[in-house]
C-alpha atoms as a PDB file:
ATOM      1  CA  UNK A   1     -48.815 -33.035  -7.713  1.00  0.00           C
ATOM      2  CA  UNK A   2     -47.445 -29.582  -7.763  1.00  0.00           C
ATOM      3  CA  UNK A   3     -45.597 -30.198  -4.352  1.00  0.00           C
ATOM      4  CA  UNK A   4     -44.140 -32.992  -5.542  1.00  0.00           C
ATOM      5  CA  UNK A   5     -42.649 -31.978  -9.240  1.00  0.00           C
ATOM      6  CA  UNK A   6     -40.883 -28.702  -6.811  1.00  0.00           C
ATOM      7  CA  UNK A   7     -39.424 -31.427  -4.215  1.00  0.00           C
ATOM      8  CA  UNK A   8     -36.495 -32.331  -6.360  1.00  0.00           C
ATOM      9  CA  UNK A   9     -35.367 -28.736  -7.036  1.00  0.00           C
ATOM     10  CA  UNK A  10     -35.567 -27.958  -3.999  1.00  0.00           C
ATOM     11  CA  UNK A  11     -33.499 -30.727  -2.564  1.00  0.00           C
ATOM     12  CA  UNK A  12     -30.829 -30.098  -5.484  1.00  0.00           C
ATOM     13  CA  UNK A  13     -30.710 -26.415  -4.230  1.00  0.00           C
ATOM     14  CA  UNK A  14     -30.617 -27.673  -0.218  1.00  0.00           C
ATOM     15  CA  UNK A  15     -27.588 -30.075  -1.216  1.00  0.00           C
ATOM     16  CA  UNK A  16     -25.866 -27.870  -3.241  1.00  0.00           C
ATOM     17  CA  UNK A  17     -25.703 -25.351  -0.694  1.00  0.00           C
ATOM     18  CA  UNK A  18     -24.646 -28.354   2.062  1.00  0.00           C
ATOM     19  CA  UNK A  19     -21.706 -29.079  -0.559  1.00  0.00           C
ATOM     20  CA  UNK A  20     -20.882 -25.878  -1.934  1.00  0.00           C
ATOM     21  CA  UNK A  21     -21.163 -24.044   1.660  1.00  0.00           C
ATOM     22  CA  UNK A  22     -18.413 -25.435   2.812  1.00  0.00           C
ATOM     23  CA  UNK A  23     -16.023 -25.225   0.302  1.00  0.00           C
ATOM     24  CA  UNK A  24     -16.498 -20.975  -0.019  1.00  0.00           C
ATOM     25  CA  UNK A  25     -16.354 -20.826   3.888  1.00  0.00           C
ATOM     26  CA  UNK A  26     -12.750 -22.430   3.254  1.00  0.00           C
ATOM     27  CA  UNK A  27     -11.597 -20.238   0.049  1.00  0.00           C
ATOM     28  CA  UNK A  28     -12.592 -16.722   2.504  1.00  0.00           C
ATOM     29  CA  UNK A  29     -11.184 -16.066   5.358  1.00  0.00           C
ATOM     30  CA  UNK A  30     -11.239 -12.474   7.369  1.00  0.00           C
ATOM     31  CA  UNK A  31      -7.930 -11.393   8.690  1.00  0.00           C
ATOM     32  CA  UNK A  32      -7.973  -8.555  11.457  1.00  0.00           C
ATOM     33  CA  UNK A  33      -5.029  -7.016  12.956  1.00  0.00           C
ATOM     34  CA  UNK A  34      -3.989  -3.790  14.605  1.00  0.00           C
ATOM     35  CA  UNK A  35      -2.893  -2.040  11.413  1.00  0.00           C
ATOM     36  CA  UNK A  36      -5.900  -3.782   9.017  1.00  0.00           C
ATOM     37  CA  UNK A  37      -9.028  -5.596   8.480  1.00  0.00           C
ATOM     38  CA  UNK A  38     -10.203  -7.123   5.339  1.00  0.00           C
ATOM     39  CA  UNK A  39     -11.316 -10.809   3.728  1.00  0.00           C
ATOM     40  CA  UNK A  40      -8.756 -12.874   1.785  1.00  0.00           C
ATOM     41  CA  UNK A  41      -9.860 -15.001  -0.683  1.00  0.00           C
ATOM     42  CA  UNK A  42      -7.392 -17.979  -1.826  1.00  0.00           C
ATOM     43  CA  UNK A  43      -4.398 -15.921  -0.044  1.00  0.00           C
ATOM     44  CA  UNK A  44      -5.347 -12.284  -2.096  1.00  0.00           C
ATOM     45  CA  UNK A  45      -6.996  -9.375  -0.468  1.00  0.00           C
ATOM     46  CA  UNK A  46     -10.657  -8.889  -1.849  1.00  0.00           C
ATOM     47  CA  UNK A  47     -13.800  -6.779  -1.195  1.00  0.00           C
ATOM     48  CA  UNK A  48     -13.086  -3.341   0.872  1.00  0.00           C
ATOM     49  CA  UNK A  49     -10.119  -3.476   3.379  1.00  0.00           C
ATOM     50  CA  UNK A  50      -9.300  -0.900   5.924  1.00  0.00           C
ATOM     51  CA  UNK A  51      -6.248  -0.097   7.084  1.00  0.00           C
ATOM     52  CA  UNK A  52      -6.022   1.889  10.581  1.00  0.00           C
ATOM     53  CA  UNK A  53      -3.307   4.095  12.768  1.00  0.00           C
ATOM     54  CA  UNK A  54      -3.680   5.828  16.143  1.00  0.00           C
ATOM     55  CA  UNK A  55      -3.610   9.312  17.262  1.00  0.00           C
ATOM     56  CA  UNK A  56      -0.894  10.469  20.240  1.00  0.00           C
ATOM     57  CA  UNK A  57      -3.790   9.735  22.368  1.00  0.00           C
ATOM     58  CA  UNK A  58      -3.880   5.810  21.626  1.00  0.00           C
ATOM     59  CA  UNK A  59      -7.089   6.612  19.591  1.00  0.00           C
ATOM     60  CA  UNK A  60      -7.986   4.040  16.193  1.00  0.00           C
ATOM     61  CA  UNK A  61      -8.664   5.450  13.464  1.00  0.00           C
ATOM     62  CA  UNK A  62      -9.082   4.647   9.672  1.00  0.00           C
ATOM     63  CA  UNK A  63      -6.746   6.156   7.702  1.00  0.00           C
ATOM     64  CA  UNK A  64      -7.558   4.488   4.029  1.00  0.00           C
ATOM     65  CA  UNK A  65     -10.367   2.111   3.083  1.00  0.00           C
ATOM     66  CA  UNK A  66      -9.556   0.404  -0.094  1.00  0.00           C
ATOM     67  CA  UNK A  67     -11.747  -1.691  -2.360  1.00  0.00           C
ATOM     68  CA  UNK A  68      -9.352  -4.284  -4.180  1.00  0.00           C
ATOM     69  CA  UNK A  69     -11.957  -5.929  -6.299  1.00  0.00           C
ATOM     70  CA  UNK A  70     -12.748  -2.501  -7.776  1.00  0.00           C
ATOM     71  CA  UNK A  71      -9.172  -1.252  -7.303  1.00  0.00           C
ATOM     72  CA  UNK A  72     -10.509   1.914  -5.924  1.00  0.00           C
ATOM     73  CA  UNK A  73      -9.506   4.033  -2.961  1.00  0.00           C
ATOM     74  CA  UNK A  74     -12.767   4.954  -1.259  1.00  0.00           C
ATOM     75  CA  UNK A  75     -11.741   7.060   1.947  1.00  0.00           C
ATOM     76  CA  UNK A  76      -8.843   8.644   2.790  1.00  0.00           C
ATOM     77  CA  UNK A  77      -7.900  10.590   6.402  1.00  0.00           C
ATOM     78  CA  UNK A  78      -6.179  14.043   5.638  1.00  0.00           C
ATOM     79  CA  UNK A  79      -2.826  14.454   7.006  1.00  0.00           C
ATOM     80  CA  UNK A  80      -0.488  17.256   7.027  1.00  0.00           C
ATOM     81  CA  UNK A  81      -0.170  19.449   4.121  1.00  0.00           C
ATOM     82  CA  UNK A  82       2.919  18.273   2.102  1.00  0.00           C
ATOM     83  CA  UNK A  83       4.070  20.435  -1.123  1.00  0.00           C
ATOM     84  CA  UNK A  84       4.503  17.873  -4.022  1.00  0.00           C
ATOM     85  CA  UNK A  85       6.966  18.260  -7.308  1.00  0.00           C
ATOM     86  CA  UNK A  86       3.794  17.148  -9.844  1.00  0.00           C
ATOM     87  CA  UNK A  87       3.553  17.627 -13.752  1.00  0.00           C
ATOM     88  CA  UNK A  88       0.114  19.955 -13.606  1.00  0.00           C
ATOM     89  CA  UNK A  89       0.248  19.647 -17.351  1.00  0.00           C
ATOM     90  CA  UNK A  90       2.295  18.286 -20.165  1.00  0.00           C
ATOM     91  CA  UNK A  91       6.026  18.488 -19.360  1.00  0.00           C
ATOM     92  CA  UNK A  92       5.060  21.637 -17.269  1.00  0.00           C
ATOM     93  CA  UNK A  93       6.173  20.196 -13.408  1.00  0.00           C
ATOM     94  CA  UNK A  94       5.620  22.971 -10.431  1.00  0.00           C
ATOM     95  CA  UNK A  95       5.224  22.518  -6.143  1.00  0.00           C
ATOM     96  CA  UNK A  96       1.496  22.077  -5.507  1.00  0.00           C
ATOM     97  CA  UNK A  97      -0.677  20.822  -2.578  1.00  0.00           C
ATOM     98  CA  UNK A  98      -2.453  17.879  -4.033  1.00  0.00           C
ATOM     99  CA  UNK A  99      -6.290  17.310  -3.634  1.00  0.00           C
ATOM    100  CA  UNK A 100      -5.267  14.048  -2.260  1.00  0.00           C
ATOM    101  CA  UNK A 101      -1.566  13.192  -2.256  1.00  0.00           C
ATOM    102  CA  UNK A 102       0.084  10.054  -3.209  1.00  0.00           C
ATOM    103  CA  UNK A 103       0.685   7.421  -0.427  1.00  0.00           C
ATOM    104  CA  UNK A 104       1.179   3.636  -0.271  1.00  0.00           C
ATOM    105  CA  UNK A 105      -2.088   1.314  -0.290  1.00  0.00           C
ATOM    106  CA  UNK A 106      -2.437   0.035   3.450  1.00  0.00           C
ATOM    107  CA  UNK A 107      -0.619   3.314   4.832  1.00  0.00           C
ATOM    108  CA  UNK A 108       3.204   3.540   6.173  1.00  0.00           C
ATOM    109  CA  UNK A 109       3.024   0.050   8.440  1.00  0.00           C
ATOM    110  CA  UNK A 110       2.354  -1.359   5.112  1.00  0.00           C
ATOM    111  CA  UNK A 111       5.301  -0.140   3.460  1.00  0.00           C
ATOM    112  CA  UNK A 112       7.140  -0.633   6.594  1.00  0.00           C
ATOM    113  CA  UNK A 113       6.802  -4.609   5.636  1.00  0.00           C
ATOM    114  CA  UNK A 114       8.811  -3.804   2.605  1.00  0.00           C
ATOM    115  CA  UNK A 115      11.211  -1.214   3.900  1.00  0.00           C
ATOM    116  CA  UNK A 116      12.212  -3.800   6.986  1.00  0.00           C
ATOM    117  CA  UNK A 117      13.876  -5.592   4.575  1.00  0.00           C
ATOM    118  CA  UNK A 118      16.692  -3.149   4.004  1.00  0.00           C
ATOM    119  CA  UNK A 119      20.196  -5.433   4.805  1.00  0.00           C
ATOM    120  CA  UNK A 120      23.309  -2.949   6.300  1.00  0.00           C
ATOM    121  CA  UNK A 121      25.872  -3.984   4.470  1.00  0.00           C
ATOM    122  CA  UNK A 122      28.691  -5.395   6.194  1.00  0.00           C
ATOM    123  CA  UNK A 123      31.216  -2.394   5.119  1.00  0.00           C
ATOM    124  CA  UNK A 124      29.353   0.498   6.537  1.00  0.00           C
ATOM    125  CA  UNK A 125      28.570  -1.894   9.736  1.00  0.00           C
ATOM    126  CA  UNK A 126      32.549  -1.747   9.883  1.00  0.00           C
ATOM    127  CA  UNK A 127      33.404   2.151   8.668  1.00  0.00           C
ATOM    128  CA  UNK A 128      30.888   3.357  11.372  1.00  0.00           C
ATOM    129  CA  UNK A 129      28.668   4.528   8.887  1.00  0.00           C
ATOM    130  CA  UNK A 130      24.604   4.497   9.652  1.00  0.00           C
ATOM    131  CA  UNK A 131      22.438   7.911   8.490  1.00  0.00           C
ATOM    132  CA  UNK A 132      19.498   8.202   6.138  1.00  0.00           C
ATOM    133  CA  UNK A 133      19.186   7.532   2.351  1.00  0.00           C
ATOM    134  CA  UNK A 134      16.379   9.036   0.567  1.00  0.00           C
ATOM    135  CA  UNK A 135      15.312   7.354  -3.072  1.00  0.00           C
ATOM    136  CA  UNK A 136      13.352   9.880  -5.119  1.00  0.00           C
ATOM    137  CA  UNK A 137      11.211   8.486  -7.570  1.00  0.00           C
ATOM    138  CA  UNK A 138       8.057   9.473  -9.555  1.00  0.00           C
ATOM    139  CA  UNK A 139       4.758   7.663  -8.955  1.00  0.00           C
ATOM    140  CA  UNK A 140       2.204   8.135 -12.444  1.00  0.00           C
ATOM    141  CA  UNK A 141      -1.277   8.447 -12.975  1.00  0.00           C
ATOM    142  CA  UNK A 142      -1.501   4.711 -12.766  1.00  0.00           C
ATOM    143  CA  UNK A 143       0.555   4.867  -9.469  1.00  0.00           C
ATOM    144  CA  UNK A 144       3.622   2.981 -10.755  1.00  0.00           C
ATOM    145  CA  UNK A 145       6.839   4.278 -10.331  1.00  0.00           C
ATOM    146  CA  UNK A 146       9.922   4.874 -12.254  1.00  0.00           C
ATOM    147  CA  UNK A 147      12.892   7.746 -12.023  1.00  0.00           C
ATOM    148  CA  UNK A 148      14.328   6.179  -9.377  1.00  0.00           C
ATOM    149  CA  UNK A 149      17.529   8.195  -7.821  1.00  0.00           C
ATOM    150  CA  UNK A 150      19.132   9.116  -4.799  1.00  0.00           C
ATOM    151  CA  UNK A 151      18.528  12.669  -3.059  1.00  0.00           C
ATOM    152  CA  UNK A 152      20.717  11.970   0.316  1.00  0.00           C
ATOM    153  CA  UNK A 153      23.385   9.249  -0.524  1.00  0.00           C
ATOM    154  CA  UNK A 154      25.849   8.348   3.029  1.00  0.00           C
ATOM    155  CA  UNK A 155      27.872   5.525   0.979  1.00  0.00           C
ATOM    156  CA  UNK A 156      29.168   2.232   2.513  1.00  0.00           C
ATOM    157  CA  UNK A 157      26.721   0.207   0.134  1.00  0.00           C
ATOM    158  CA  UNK A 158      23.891   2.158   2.136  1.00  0.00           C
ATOM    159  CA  UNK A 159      22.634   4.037  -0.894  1.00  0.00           C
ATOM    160  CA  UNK A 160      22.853   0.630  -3.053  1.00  0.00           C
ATOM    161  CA  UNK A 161      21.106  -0.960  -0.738  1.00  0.00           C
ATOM    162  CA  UNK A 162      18.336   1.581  -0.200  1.00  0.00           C
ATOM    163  CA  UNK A 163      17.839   1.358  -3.881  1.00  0.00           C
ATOM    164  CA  UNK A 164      17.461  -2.081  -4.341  1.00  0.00           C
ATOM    165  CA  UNK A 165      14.510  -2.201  -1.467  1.00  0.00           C
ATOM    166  CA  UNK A 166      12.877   0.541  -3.213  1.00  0.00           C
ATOM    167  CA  UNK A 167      12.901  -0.625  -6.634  1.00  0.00           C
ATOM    168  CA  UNK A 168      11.727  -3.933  -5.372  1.00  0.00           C
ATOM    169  CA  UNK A 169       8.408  -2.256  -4.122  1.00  0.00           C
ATOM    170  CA  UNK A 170       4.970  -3.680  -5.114  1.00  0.00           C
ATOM    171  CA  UNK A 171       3.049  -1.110  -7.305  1.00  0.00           C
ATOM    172  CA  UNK A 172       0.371  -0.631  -4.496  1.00  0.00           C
ATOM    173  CA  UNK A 173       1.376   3.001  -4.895  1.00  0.00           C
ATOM    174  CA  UNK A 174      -2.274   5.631  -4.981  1.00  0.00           C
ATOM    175  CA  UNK A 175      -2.001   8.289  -7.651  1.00  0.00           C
ATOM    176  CA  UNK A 176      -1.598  12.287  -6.281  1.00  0.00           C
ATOM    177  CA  UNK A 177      -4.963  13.857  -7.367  1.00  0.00           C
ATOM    178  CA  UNK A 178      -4.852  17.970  -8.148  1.00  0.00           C
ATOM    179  CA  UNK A 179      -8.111  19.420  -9.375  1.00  0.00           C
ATOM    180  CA  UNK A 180     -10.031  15.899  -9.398  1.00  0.00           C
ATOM    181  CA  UNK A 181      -7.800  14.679 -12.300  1.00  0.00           C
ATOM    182  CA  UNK A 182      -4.605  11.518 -11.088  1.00  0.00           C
ATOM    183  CA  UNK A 183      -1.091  13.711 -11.718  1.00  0.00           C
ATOM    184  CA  UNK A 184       2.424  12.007 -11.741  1.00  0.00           C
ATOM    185  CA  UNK A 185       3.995  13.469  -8.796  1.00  0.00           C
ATOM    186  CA  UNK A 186       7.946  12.959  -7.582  1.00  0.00           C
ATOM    187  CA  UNK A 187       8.067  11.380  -4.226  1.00  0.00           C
ATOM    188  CA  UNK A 188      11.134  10.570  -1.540  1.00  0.00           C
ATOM    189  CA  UNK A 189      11.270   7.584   0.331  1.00  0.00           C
ATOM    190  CA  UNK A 190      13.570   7.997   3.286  1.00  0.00           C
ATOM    191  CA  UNK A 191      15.655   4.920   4.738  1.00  0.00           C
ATOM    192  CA  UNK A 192      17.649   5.163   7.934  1.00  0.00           C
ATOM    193  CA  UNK A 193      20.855   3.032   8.452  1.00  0.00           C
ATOM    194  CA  UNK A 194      21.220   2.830  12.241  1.00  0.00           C
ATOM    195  CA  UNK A 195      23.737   0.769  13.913  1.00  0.00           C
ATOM    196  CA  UNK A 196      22.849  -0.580  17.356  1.00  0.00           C
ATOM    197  CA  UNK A 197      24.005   0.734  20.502  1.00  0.00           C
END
């Protein structure tokens, strides 16, 4: 009698999982490319990601590892030492070597989706004109940014233009850590205008 009063849960669970199986096979799906590997979930990254690049010698390597559900950056790979403008403490900004520095979730192919977008415009095509623009900005605790100006301006609607792309940027933006503590740091985005040959 005991087997059989068990039976029916059982068989609720086992259908269940036949109907419900499917349908959360469909909303995941596990994307893997040269640049990243992670699980989408209805479209939107979720769960850890990891985003790679490659040594001079063709060597892979992980350069962040990201978990978006907890929207928390769990590894890093050290690059070069880079001197940052940073507010250390209240309104008190000086040149420091960060802990961890700021950089763009998913690395600099991922912000190369964004920056692609940049349009020449039409009158420096025609005056010749091509160069680099680079947008300073600062990038908070939080990692948003705001500030937004122009160090290196070359004009023909270049410097417009290189504004517009930047300010359009998704706040995917990692805080600069000094001393274990998130500190707003001023960052500059170069943007080069290059006509082809």
């Amino acid at each position: 009698m005991t087997l059989s009063t068990h039976w029916p849960h059982c068989a609720l669970f086992a259908l269940a999982t036949c109907f419900l199986a499917p349908q959360a096979a469909h909303a995941q799906k596990v994307r893997e490319t040269r640049y990243e590997s992670g699980t989408l979930t209805k479209g939107q990254k979720t769960g850890v990601w990891e985003y790679f690049g490659y040594t001079p010698s063709g060597e892979k390597v992980v350069l962040q590892r990201y978990d978006y559900d907890r929207r928390r950056l769990l590894y890093f790979r050290p690059g070069p030492d880079v001197m940052y403008h940073a507010e250390v403490s209240p309104n008190k900004w000086s040149y420091v070597r960060p802990d961890q520095p700021a950089f763009f979730i998913g690395g600099d192919v991922a912000l190369a989706e964004y920056t692609s977008k940049l349009m020449y415009p039409a009158s420096a095509q025609n005056s010749n004109i091509q160069g680099k623009v680079i947008v300073g900005f600062v990038i908070d605790t939080l990692g948003h940014t705001s500030k937004h100006h122009l160090v290196q301006r070359i004009g023909g609607g270049c410097d417009e233009e290189a504004m517009r792309i930047v300010r359009t940027l998704p706040e995917q933006w990692i805080p600069a850590r000094v001393g274990g503590r998130a500190v707003p740091i001023e960052y500059e985005l170069p943007l080069n205008f290059r006509l082809s040959q």
